[in-house]
N, C-alpha and C. Protein backbone atom coordinates (compact mmCIF):
# COMPACT_ATOMS: atom_id res chain seq x y z
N UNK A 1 2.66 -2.61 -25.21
CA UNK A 1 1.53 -2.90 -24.34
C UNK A 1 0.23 -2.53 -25.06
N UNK A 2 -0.58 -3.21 -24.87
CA UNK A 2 -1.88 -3.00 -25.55
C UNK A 2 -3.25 -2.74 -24.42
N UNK A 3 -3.70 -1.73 -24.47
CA UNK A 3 -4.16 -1.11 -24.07
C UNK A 3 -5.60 -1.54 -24.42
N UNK A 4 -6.75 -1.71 -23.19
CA UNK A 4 -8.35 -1.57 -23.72
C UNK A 4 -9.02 -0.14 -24.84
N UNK A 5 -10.05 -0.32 -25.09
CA UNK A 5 -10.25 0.68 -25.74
C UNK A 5 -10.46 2.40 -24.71
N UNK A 6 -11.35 1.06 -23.56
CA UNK A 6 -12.02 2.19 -22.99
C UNK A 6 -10.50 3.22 -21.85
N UNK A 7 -9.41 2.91 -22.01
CA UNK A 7 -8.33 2.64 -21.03
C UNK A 7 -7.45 3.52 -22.27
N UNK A 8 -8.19 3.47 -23.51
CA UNK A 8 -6.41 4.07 -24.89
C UNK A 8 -7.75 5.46 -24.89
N UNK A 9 -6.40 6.50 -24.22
CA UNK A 9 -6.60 7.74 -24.88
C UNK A 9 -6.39 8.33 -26.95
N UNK A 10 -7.65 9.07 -27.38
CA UNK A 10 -7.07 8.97 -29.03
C UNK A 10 -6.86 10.73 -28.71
N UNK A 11 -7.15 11.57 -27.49
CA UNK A 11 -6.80 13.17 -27.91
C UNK A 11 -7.02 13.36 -26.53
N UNK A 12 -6.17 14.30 -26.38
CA UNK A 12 -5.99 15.19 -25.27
C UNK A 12 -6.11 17.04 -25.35
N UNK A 13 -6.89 17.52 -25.07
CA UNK A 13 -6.50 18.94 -25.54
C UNK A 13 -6.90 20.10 -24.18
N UNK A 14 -5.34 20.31 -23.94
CA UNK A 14 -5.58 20.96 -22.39
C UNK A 14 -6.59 22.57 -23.01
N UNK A 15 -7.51 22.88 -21.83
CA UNK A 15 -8.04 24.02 -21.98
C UNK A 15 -7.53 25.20 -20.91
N UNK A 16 -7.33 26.01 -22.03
CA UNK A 16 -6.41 26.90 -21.19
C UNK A 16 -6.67 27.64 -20.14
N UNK A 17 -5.91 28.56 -20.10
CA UNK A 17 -5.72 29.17 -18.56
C UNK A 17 -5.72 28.45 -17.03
N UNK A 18 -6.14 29.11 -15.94
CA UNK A 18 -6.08 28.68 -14.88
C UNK A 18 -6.82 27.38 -14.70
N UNK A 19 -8.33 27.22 -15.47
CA UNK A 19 -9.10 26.58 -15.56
C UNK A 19 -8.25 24.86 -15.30
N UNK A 20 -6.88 24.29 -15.83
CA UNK A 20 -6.40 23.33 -15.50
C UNK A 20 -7.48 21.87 -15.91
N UNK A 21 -8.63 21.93 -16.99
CA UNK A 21 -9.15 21.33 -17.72
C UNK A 21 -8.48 20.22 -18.79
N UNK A 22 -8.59 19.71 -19.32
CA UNK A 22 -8.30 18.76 -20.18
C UNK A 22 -9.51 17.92 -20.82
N UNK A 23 -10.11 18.17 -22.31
CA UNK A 23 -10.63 17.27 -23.33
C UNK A 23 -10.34 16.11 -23.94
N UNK A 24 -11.09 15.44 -23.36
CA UNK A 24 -9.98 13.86 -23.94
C UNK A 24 -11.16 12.97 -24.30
N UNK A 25 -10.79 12.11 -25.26
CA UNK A 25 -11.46 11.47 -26.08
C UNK A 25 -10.72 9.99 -26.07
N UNK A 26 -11.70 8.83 -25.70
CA UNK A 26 -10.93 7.94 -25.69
C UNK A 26 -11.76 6.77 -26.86
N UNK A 27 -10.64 5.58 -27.15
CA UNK A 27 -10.66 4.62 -28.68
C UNK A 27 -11.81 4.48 -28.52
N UNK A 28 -13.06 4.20 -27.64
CA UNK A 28 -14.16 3.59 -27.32
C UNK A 28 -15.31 4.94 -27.68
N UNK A 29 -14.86 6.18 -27.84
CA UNK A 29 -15.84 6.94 -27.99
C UNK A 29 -16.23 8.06 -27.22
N UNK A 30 -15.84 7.50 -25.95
CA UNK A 30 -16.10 8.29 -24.70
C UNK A 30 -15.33 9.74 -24.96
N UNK A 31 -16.47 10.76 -24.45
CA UNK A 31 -15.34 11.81 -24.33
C UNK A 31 -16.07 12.74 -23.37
N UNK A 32 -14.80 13.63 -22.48
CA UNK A 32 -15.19 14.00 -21.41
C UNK A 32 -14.39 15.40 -20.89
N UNK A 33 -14.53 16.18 -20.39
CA UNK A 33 -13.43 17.17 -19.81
C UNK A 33 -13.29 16.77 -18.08
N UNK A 34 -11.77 16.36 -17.95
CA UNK A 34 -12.09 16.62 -16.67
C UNK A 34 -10.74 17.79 -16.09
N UNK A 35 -11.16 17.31 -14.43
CA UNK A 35 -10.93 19.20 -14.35
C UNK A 35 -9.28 18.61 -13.00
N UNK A 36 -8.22 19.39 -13.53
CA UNK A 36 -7.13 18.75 -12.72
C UNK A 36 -6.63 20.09 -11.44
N UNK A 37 -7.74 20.87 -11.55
CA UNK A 37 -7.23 21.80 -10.63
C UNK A 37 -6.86 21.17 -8.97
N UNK A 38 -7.92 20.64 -8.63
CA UNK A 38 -7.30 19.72 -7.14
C UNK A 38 -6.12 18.95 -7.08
N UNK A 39 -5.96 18.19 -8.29
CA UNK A 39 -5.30 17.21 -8.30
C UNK A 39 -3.72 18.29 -8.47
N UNK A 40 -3.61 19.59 -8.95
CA UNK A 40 -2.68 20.24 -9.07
C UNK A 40 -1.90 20.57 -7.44
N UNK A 41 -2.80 20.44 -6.32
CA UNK A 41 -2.32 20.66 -5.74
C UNK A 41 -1.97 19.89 -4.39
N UNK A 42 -1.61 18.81 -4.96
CA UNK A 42 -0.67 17.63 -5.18
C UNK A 42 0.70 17.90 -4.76
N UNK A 43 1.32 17.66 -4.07
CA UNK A 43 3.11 18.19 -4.42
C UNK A 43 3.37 17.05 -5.57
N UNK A 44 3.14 15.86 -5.90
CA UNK A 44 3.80 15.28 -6.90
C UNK A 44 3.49 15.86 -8.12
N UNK A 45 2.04 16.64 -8.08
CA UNK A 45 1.71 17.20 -9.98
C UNK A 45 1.51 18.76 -9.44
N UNK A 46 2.44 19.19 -8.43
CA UNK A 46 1.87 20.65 -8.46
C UNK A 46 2.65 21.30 -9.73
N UNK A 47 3.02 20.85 -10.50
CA UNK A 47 3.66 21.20 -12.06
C UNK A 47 2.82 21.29 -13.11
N UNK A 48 2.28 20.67 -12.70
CA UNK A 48 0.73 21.23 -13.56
C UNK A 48 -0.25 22.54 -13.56
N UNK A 49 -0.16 22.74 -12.42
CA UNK A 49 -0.27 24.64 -11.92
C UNK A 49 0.42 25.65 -13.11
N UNK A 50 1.77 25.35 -13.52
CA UNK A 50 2.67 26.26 -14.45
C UNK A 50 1.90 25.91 -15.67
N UNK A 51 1.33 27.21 -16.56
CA UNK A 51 0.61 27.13 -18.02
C UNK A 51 1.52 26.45 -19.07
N UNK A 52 2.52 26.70 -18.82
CA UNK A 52 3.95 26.21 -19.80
C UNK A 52 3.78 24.46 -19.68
N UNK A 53 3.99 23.73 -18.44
CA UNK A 53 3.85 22.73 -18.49
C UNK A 53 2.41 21.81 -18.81
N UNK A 54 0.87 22.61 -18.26
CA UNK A 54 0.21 21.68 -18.53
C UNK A 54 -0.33 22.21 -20.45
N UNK A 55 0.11 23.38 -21.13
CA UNK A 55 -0.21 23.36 -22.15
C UNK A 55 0.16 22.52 -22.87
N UNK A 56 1.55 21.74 -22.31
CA UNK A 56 2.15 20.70 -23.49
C UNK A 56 1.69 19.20 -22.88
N UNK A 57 0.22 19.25 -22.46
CA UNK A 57 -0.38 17.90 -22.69
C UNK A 57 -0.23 17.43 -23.72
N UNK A 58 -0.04 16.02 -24.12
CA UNK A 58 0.31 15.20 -25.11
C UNK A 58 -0.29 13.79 -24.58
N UNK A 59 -1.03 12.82 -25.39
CA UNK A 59 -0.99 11.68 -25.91
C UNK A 59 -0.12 10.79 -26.15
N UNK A 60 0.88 10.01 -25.40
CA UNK A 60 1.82 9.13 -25.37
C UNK A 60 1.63 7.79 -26.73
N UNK A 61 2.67 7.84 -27.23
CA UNK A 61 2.51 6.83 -28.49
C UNK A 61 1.52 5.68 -28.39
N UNK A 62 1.46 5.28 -26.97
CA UNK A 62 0.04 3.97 -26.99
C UNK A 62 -1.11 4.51 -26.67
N UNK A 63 -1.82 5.70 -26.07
CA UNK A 63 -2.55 6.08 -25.60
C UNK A 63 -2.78 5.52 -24.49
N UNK A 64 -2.00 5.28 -23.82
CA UNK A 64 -2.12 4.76 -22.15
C UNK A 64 -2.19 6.03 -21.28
N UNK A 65 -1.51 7.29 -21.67
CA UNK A 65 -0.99 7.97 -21.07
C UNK A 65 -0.90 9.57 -21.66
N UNK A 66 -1.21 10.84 -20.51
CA UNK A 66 -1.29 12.12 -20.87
C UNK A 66 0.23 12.35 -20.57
N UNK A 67 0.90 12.65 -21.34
CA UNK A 67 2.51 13.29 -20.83
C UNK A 67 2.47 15.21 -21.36
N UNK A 68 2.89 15.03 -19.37
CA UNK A 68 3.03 16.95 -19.75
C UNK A 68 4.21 17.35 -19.60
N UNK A 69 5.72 16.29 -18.51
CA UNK A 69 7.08 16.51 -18.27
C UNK A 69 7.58 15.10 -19.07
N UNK A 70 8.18 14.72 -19.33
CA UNK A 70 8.44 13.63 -20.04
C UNK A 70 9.16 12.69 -19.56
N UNK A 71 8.91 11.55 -18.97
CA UNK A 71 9.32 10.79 -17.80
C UNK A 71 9.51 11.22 -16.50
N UNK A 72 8.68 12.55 -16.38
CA UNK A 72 8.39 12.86 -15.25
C UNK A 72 7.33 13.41 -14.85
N UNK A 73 6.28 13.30 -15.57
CA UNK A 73 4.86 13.80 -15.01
C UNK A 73 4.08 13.37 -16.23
N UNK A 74 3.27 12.20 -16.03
CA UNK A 74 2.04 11.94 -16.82
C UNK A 74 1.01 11.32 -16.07
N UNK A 75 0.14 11.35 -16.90
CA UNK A 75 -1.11 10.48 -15.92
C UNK A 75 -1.71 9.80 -16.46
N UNK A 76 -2.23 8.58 -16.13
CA UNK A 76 -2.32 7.09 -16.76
C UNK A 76 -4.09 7.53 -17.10
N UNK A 77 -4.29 6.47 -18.36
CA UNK A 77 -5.38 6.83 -19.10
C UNK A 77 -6.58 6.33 -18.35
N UNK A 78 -6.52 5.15 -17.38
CA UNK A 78 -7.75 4.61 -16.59
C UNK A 78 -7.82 5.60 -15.30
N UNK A 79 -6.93 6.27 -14.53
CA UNK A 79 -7.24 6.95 -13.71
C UNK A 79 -7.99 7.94 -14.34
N UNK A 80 -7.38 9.15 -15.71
CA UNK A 80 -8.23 10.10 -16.49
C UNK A 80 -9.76 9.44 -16.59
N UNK A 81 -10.03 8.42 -16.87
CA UNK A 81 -11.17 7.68 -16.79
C UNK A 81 -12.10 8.01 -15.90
N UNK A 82 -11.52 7.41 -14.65
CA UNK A 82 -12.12 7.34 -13.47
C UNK A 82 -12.93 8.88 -13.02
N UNK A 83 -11.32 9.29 -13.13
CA UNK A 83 -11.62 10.95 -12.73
C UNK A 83 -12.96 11.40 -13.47
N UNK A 84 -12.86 11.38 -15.11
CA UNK A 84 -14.37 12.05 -15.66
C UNK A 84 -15.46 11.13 -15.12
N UNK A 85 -15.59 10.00 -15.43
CA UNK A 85 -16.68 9.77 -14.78
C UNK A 85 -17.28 9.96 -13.45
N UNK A 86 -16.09 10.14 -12.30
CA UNK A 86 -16.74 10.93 -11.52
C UNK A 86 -17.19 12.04 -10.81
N UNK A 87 -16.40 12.83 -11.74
CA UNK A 87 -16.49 14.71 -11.86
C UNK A 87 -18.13 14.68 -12.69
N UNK A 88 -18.60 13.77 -13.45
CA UNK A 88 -19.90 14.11 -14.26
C UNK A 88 -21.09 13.22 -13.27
N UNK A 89 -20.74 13.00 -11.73
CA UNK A 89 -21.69 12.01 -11.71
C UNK A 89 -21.84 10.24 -10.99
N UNK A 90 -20.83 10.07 -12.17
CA UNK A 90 -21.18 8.83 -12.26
C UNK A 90 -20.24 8.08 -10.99
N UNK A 91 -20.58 6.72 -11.72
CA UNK A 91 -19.39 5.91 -10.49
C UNK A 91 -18.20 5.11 -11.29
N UNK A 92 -17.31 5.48 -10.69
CA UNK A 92 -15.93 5.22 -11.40
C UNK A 92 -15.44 3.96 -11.02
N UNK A 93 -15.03 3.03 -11.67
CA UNK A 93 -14.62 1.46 -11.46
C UNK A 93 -13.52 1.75 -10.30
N UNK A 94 -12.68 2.76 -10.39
CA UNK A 94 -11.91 2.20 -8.85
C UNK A 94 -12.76 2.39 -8.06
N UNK A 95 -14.14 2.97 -7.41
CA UNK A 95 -14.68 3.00 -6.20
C UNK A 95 -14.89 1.56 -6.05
N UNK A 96 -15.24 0.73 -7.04
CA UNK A 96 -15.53 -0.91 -7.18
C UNK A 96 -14.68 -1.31 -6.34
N UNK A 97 -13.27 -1.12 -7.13
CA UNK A 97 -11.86 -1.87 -6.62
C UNK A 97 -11.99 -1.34 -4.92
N UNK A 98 -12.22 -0.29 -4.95
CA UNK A 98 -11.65 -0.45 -3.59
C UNK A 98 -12.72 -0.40 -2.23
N UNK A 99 -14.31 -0.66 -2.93
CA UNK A 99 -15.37 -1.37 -1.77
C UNK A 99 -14.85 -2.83 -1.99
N UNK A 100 -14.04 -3.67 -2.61
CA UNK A 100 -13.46 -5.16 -2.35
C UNK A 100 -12.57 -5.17 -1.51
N UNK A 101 -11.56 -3.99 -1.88
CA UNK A 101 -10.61 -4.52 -1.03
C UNK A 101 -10.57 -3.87 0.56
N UNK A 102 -11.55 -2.95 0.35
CA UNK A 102 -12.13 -2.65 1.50
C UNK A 102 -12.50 -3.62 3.08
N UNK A 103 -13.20 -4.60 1.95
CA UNK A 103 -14.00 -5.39 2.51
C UNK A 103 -13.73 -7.19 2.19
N UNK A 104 -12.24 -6.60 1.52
CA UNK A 104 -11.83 -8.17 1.77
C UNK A 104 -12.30 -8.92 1.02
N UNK A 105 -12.77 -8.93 -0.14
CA UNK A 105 -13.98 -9.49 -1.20
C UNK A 105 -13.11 -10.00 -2.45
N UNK A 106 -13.22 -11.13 -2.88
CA UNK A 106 -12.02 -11.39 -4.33
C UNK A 106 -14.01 -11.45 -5.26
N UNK A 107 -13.52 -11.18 -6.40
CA UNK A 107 -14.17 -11.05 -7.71
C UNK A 107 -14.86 -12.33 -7.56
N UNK A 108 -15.21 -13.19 -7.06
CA UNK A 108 -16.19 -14.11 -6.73
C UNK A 108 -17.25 -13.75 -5.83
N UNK A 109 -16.80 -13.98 -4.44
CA UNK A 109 -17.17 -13.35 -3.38
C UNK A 109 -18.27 -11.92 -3.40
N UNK A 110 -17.51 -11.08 -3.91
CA UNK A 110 -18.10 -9.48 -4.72
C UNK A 110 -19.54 -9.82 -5.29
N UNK A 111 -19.10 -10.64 -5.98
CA UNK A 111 -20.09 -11.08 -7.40
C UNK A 111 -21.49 -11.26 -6.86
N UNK A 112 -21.11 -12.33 -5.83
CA UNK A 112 -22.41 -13.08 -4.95
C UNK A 112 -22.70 -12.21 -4.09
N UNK A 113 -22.30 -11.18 -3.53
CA UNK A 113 -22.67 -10.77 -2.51
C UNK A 113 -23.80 -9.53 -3.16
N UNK A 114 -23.63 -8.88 -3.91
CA UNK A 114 -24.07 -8.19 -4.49
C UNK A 114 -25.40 -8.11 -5.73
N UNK A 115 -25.05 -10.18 -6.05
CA UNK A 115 -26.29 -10.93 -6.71
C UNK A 115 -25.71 -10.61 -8.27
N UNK A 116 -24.46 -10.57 -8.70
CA UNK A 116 -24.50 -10.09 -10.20
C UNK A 116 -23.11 -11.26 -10.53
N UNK A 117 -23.42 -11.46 -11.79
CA UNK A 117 -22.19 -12.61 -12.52
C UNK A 117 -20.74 -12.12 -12.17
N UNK A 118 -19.87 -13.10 -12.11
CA UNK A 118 -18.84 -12.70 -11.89
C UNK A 118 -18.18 -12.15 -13.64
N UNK A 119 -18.71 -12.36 -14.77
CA UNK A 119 -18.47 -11.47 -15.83
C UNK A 119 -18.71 -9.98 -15.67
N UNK A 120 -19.86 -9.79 -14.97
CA UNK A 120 -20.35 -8.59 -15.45
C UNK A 120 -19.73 -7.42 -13.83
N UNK A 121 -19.50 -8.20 -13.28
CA UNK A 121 -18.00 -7.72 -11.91
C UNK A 121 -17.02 -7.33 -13.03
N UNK A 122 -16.87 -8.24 -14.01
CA UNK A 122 -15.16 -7.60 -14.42
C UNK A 122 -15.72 -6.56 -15.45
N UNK A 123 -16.90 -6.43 -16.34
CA UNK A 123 -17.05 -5.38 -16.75
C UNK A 123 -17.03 -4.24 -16.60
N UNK A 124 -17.47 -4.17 -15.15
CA UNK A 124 -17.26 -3.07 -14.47
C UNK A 124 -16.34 -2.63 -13.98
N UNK A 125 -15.17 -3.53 -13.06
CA UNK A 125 -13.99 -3.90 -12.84
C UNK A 125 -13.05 -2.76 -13.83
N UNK A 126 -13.05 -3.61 -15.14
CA UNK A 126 -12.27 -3.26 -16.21
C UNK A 126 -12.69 -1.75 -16.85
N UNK A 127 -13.79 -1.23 -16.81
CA UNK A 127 -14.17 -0.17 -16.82
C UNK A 127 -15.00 0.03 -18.13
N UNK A 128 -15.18 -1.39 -18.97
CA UNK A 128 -15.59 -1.91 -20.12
C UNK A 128 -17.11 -1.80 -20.10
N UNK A 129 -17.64 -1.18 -18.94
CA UNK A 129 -19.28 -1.04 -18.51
C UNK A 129 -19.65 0.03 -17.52
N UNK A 130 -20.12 0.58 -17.74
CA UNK A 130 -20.66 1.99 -16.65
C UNK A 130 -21.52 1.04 -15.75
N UNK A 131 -20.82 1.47 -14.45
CA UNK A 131 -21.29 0.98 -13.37
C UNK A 131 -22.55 1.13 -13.12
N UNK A 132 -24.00 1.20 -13.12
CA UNK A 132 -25.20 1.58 -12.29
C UNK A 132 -25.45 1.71 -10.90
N UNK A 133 -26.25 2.85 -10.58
CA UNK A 133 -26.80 3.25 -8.98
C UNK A 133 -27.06 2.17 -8.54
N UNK A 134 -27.93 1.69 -9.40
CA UNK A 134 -28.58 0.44 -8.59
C UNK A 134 -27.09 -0.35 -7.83
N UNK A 135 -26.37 -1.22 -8.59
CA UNK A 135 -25.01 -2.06 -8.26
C UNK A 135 -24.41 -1.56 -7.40
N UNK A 136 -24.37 0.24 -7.54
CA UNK A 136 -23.22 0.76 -6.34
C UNK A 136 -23.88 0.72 -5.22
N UNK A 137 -25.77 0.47 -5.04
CA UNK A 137 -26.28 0.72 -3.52
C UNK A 137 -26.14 -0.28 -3.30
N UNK A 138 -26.10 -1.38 -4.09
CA UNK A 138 -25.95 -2.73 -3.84
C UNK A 138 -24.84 -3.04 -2.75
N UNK A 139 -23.75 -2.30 -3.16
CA UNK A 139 -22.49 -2.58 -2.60
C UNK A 139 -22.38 -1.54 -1.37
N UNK A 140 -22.76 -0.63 -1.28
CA UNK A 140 -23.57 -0.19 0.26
C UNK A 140 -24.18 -0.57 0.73
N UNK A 141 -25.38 -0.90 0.34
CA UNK A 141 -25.89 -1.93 1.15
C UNK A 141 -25.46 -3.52 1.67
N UNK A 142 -24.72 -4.04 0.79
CA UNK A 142 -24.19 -4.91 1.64
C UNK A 142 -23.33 -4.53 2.63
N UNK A 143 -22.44 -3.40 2.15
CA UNK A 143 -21.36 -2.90 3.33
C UNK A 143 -21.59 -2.87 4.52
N UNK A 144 -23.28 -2.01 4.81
CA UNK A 144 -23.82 -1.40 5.70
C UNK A 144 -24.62 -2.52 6.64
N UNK A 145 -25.09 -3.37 5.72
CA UNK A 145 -25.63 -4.99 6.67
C UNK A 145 -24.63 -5.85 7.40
N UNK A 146 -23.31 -5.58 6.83
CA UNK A 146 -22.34 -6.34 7.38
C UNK A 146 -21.93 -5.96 8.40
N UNK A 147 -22.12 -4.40 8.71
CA UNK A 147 -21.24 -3.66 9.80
C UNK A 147 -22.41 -3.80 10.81
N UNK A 148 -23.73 -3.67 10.61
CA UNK A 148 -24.88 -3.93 11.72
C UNK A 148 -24.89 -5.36 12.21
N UNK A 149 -24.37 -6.60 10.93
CA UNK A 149 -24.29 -8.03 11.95
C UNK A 149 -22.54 -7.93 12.94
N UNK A 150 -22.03 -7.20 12.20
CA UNK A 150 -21.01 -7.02 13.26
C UNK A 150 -21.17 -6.20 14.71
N UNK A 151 -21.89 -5.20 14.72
CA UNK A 151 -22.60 -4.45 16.21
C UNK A 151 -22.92 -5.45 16.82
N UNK A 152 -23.69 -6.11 16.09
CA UNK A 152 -25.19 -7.17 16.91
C UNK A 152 -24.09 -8.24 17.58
């Protein structure tokens, strides 16, 4: 499987102790710490809590993927994505995905409603483009006009 750039992890390096951190650097450049303490407490990744297991973070042969149990606990490289960008801030392409499917919207639809190409939807989409404030109020604000012609 071939993997985007921004999507192929090239390093992973858990930071220790309780802290439940991880440094990761991905093909595209990006690099970020994000922080898995919530996500530890999870029942599916509360295995990540034990120092033993999340010290042996690893980089999976395609860089799709952080493996800390080995076919049994990893975490896919676009969610790690998502996650830093929105632990620093920003806005993470699944909030995209899921004001569409929220709202019932296919990658056309989205596009127009919001006033932007349906290319530059999948840029963002794909995670191949940092989303802007501006685009995400965009998509609140349409949300929020739709639900007031629905009152009315």
């Amino acid at each position: 499987m071939i993997h985007q750039p921004q999507h192929t992890i090239t390093s992973a390096n858990p930071i220790g102790g309780a802290k439940l951190e991880l440094a990761l650097t991905f093909a595209d450049g990006f690099a970020a710490t994000v922080k898995l303490k919530d996500w530890s407490r999870r029942k599916a990744l509360a295995a990540l809590s034990d120092p033993a297991v999340f010290a042996a973070a690893r980089v999976d042969a395609h860089g799709g993927y952080v493996v800390f149990i080995e076919d049994d606990l990893e975490l896919a490289a676009d969610n790690l994505r998502n996650l830093a960008i929105e632990q620093s801030g920003g806005i993470g392409h699944e909030r995209m995905w899921n004001w569409m499917h929220a709202n019932n919207l296919t990658q056309e639809r989205a596009a127009a409603a919001i006033g932007i190409s349906r290319r530059m939807l999948n840029y963002y989409l794909s995670g191949a483009k940092a989303i802007p404030l501006t685009v995400w109020l965009a998509c609140v604000g349409w949300q929020y006009q739709r639900q007031q012609e629905m009152v009315a």
